[in-house]
Protein backbone atom coordinates (compact mmCIF):
# COMPACT_ATOMS: atom_id res chain seq x y z
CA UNK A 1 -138.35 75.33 -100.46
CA UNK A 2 -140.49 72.78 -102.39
CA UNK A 3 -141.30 70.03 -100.05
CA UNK A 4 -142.70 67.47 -102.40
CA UNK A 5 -139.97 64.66 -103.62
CA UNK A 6 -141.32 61.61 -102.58
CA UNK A 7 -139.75 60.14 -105.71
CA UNK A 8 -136.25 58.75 -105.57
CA UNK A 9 -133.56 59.11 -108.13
CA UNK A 10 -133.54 56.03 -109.66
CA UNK A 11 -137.61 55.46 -109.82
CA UNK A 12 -139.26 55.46 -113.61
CA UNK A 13 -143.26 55.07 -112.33
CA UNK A 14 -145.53 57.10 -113.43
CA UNK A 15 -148.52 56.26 -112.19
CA UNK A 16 -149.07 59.16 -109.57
CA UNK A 17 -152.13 59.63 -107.40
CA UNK A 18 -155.17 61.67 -107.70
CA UNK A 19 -153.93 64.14 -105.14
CA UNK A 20 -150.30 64.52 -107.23
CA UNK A 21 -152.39 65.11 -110.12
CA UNK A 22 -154.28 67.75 -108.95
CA UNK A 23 -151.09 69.33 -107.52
CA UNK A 24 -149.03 69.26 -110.54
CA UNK A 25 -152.25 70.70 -112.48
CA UNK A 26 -152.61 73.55 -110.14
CA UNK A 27 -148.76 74.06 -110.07
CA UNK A 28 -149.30 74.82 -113.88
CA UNK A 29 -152.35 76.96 -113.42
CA UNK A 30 -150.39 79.00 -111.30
CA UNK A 31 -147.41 79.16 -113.66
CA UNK A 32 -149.72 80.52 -116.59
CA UNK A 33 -151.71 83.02 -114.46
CA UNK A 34 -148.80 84.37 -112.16
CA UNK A 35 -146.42 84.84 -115.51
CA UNK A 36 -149.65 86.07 -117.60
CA UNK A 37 -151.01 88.63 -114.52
CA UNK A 38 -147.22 89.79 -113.68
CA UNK A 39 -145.92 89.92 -117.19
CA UNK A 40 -148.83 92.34 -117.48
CA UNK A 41 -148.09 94.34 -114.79
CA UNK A 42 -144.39 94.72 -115.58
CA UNK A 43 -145.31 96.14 -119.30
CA UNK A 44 -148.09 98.81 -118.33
CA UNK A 45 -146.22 100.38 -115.47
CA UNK A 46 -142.74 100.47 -117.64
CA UNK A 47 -144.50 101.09 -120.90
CA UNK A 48 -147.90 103.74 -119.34
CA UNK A 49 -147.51 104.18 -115.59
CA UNK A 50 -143.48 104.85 -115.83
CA UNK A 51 -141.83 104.95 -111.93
CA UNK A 52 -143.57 108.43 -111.03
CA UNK A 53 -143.23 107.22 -107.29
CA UNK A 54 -141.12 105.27 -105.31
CA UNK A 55 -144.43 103.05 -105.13
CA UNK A 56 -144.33 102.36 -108.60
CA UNK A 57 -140.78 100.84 -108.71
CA UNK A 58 -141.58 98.57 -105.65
CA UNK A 59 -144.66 97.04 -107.54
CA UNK A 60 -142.23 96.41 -110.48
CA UNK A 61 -139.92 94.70 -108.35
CA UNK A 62 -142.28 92.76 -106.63
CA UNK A 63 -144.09 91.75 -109.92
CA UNK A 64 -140.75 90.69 -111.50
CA UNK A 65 -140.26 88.29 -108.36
CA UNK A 66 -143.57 86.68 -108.44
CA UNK A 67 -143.32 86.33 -112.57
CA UNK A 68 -139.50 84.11 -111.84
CA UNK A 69 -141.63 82.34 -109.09
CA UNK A 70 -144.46 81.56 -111.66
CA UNK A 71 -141.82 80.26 -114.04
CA UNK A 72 -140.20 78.19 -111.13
CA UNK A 73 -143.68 77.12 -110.52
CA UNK A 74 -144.35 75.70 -113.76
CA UNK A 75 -140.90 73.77 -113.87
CA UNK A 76 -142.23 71.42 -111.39
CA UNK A 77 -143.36 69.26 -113.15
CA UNK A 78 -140.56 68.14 -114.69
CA UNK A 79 -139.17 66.87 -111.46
CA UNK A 80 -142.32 64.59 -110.90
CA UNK A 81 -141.66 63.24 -115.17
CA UNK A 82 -138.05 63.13 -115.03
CA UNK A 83 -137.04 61.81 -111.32
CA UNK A 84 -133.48 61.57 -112.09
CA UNK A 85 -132.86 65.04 -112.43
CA UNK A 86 -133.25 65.27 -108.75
CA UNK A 87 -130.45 63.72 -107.97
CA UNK A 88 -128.43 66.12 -109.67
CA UNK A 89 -127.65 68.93 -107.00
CA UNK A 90 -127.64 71.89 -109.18
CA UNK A 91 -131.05 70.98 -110.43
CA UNK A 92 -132.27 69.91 -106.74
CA UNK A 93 -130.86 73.32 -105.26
CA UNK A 94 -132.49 75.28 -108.16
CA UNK A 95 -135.79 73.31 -108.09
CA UNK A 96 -136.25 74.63 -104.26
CA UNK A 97 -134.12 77.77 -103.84
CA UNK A 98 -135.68 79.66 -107.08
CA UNK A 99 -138.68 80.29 -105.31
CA UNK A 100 -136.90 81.02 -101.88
CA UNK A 101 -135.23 83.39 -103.37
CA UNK A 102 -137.90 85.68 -104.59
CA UNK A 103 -140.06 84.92 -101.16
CA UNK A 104 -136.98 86.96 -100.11
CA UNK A 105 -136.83 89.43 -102.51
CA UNK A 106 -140.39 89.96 -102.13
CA UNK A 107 -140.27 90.05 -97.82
CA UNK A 108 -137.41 92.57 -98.52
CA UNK A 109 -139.84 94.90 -101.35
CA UNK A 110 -142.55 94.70 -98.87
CA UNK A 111 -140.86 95.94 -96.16
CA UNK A 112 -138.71 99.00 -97.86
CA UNK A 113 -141.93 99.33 -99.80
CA UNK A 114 -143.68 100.30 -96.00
CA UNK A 115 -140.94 101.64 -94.81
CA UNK A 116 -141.11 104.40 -97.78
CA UNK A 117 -144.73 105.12 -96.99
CA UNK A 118 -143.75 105.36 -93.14
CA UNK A 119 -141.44 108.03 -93.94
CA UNK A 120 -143.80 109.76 -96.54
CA UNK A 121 -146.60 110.00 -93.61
CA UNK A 122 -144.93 110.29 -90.63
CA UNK A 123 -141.77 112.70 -91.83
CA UNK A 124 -143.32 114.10 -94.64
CA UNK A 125 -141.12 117.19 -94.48
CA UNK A 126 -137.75 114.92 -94.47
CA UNK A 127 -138.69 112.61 -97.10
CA UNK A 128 -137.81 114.30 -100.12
CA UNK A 129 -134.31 114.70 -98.73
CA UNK A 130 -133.74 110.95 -97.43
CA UNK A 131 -135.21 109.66 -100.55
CA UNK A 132 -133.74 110.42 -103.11
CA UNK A 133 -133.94 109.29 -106.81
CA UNK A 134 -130.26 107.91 -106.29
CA UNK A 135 -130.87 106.06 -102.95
CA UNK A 136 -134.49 104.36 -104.20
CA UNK A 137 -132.85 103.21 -107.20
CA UNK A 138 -130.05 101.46 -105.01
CA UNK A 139 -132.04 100.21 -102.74
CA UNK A 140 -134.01 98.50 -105.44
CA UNK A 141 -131.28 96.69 -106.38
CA UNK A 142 -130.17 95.72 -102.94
CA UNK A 143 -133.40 93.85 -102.80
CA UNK A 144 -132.23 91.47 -105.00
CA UNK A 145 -128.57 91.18 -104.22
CA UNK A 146 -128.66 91.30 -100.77
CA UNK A 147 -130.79 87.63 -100.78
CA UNK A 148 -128.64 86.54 -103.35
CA UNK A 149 -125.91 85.12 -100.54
CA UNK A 150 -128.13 83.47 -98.29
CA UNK A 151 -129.86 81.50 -100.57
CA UNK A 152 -127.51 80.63 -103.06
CA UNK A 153 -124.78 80.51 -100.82
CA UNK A 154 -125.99 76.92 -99.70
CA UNK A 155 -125.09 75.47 -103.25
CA UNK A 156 -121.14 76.01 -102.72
CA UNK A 157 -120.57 76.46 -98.61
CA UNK A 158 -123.94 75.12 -96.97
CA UNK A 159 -124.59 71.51 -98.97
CA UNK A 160 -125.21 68.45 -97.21
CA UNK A 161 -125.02 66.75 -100.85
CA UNK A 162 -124.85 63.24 -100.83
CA UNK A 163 -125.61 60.79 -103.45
CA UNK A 164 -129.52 58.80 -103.08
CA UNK A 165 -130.08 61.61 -100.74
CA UNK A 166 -134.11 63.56 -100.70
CA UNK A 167 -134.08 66.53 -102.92
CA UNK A 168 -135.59 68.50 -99.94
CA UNK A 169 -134.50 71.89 -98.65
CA UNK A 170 -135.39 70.58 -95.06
CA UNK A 171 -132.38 67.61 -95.90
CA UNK A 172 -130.27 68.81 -97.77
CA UNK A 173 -129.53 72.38 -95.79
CA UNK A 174 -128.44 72.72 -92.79
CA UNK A 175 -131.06 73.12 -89.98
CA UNK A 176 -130.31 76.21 -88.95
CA UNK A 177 -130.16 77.62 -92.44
CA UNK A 178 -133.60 75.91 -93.13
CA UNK A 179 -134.70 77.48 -90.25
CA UNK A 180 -133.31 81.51 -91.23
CA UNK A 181 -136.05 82.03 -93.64
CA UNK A 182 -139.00 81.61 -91.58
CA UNK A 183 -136.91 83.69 -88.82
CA UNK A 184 -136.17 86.50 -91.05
CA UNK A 185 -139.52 87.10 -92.61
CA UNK A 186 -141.77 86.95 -89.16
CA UNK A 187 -139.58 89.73 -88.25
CA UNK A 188 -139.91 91.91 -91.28
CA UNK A 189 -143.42 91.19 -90.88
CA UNK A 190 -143.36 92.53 -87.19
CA UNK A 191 -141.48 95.45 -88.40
CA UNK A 192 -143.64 96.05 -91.29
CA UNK A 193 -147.20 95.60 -88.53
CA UNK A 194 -145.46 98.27 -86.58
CA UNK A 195 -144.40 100.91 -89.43
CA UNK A 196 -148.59 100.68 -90.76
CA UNK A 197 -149.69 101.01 -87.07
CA UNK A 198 -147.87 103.97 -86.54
CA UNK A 199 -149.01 105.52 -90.06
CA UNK A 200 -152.76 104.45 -88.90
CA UNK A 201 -151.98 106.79 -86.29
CA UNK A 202 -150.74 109.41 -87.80
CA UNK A 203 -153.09 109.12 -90.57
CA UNK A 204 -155.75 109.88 -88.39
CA UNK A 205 -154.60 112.50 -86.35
CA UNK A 206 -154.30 114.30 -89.86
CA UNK A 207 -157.67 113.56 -90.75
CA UNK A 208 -158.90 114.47 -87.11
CA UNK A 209 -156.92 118.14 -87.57
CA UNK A 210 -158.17 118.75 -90.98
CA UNK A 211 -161.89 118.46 -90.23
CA UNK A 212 -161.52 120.89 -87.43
CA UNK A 213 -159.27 123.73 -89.02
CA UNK A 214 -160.88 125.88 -91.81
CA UNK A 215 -158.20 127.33 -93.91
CA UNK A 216 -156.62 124.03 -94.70
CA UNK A 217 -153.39 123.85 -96.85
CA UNK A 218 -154.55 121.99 -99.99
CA UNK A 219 -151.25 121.11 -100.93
CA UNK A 220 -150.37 119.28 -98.32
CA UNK A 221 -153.77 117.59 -97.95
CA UNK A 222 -153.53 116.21 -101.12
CA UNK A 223 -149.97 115.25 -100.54
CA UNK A 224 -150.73 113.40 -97.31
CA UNK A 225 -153.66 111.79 -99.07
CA UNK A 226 -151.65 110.82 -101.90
CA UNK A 227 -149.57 108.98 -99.23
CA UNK A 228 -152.40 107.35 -97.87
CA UNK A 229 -153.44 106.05 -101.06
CA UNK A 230 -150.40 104.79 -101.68
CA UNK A 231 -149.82 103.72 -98.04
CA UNK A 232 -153.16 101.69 -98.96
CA UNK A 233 -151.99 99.72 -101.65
CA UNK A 234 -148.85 98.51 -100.50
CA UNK A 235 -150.56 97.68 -96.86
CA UNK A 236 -152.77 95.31 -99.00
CA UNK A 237 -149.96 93.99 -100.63
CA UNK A 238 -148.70 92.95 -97.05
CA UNK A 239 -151.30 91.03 -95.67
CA UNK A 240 -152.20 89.10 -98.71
CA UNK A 241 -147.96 88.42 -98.64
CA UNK A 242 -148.70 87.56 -94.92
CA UNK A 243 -151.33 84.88 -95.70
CA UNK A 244 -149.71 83.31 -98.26
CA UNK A 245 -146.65 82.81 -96.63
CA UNK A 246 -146.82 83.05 -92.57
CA UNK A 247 -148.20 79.96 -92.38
CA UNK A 248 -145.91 77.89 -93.77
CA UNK A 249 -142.81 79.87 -92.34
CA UNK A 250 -144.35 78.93 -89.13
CA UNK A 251 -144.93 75.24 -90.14
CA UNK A 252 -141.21 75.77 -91.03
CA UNK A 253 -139.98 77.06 -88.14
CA UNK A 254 -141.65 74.24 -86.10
CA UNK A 255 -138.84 72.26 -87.91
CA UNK A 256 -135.86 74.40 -86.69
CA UNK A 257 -136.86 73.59 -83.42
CA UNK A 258 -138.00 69.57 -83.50
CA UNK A 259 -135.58 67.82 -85.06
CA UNK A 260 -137.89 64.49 -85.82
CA UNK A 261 -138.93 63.48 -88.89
CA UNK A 262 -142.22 64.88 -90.93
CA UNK A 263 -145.18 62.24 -91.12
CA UNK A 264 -146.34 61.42 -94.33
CA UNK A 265 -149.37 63.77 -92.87
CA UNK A 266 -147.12 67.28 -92.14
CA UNK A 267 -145.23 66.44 -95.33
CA UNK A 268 -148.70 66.89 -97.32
CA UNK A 269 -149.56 70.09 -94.94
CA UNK A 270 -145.89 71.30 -96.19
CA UNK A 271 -146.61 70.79 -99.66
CA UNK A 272 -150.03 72.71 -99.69
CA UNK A 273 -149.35 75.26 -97.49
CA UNK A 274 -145.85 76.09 -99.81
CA UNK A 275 -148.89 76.03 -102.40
CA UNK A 276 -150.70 78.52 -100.54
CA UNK A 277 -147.12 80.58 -100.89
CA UNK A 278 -147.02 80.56 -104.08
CA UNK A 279 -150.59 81.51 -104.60
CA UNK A 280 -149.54 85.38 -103.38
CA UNK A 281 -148.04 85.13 -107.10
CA UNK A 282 -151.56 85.21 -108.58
CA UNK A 283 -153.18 87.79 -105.98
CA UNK A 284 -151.09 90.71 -106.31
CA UNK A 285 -152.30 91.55 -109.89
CA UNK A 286 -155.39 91.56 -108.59
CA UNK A 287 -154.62 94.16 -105.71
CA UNK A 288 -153.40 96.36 -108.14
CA UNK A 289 -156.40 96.62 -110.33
CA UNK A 290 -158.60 96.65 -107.27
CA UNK A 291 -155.94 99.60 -105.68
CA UNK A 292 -154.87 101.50 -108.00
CA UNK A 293 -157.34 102.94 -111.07
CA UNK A 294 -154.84 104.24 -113.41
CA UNK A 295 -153.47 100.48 -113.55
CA UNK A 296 -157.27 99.46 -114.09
CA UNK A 297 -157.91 101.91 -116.88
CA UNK A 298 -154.61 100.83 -118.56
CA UNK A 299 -155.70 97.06 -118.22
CA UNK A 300 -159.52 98.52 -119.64
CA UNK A 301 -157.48 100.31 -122.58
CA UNK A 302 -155.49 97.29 -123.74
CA UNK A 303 -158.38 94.72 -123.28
CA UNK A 304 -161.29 96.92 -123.88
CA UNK A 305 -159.94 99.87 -126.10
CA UNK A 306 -161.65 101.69 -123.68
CA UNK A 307 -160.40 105.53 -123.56
């Protein structure tokens, strides 16, 4: 997925430009913060939090994919210090296919993680029964298996490997797999828009019937509200995923469909707007302190030793 390898294999310079320079040091920022803020995440909700909701074990999932793609992140660099290990396939293939591996991963968590909340608000009465304990843990392993073949598959069955060859995911895989990703994730992100629109609506009619019946059942007010909460969060969790990444699937897809080469110019926009990808990494740690308060008052505990 990386789109910067403007050095070849055989190259030893290292005099790189201002703009490289900045890159690579924000590359590293991102590698520090995303494994620090994720790493963090991962410990309170296993160690405090514990998978009390479906929610829970989506956010773990999620933060375990955007801690690999910190540490993929960070690895960077060596490719810009040690050209030659591009031209090695294995470490070309894992240099760009790491991170679109947990882009995957995380399209995939953000999607079951809406469709849970879909069922929770709109079939309230039937979720208990489709979701089960068994079924959530299964899927949560599905969402790491099941995006295992796609991208992966490419270093065995989908190579265009050739030696001197770019180590770029736009030349060495085939078009139309280049092209899958972007295609995939617009539409889990269309079928994701339409699952929280039709929540929206039927979180509103609730809160329309409430206000005009006295004798409300409490239970099931604070059940649907729980949802909602919940339903909150992980619609957050979307559109920051959706502008991080959107934009460059769609710079992507623009490739499936010309098949000239990138100027210098839409080479750089590649590069920063992958950037911009990555940056979702950082921002979800934030969403959940800003989302949820028993994650905040765990983060307040441990930094704070407030009670």
């Amino acid at each position: 997925m990386n789109e910067t390898n403007a050095t070849s294999a055989g190259s030893t310079s290292f005099i790189f430009p201002p703009t490289l320079i900045a890159f690579i040091t924000l590359q590293q920022i991102i590698f520090v913060v995303a494994c620090l803020g994720n790493g963090l995440v991962v410990y309170i909700f296993v160690r405090y939090l514990k998978f009390q909701s479906n929610t829970n074990k989506f956010i773990v999932s999620l933060a375990f994919a955007d801690f690999f793609t910190g540490l993929s992140t960070g690895s960077q660099m060596f490719y810009f210090f040690y050209p030659r290990m591009s031209s090695n396939m294995a470490a070309c293939l894992l240099r760009n296919q790491v991170i679109e591996y947990m882009t995957m991963t995380s399209q995939l968590t953000v999607f079951v993680a809406a469709f849970d909340r879909y069922l929770a608000i709109c079939h309230p009465h039937k979720y208990s029964n489709i979701v089960t304990k068994t079924r959530s843990n299964i899927t949560c392993i599905l969402l790491w298996v099941l995006p295992s073949y796609a991208v992966f598959g490419s270093m065995s069955e989908w190579i265009n490997w050739h030696p001197g060859i770019g180590c770029s995911s736009e030349v060495i895989l085939p078009r139309a797999l280049y092209g899958m990703a972007s295609i995939v994730v617009y539409i889990f992100s269309i079928i994701t828009a339409i699952l929280y629109y039709l929540m929206l609506k039927t979180a509103w009619r609730f809160h329309r019937r409430i206000r005009s019946v006295e004798n409300n059942d409490q239970i099931q007010i604070k059940t649907m509200t729980k949802s909602i909460r919940g339903a909150k969060l992980t619609g957050t969790i979307t559109i920051v995923f959706s502008v991080c990444w959107l934009p460059y699937m769609a710079f992507r897809f623009r490739s499936l469909i010309l098949s000239k080469t990138k100027t210098k110019l839409e080479s750089d926009i590649a590069n920063w707007l992958v950037f911009l990808g990555i940056f979702n990494s950082v921002v979800n740690p934030i969403v959940y302190s800003w989302k949820r308060p028993d994650f905040n008052h765990q983060c307040r505990k441990i930094f704070c030793g407030r009670r």
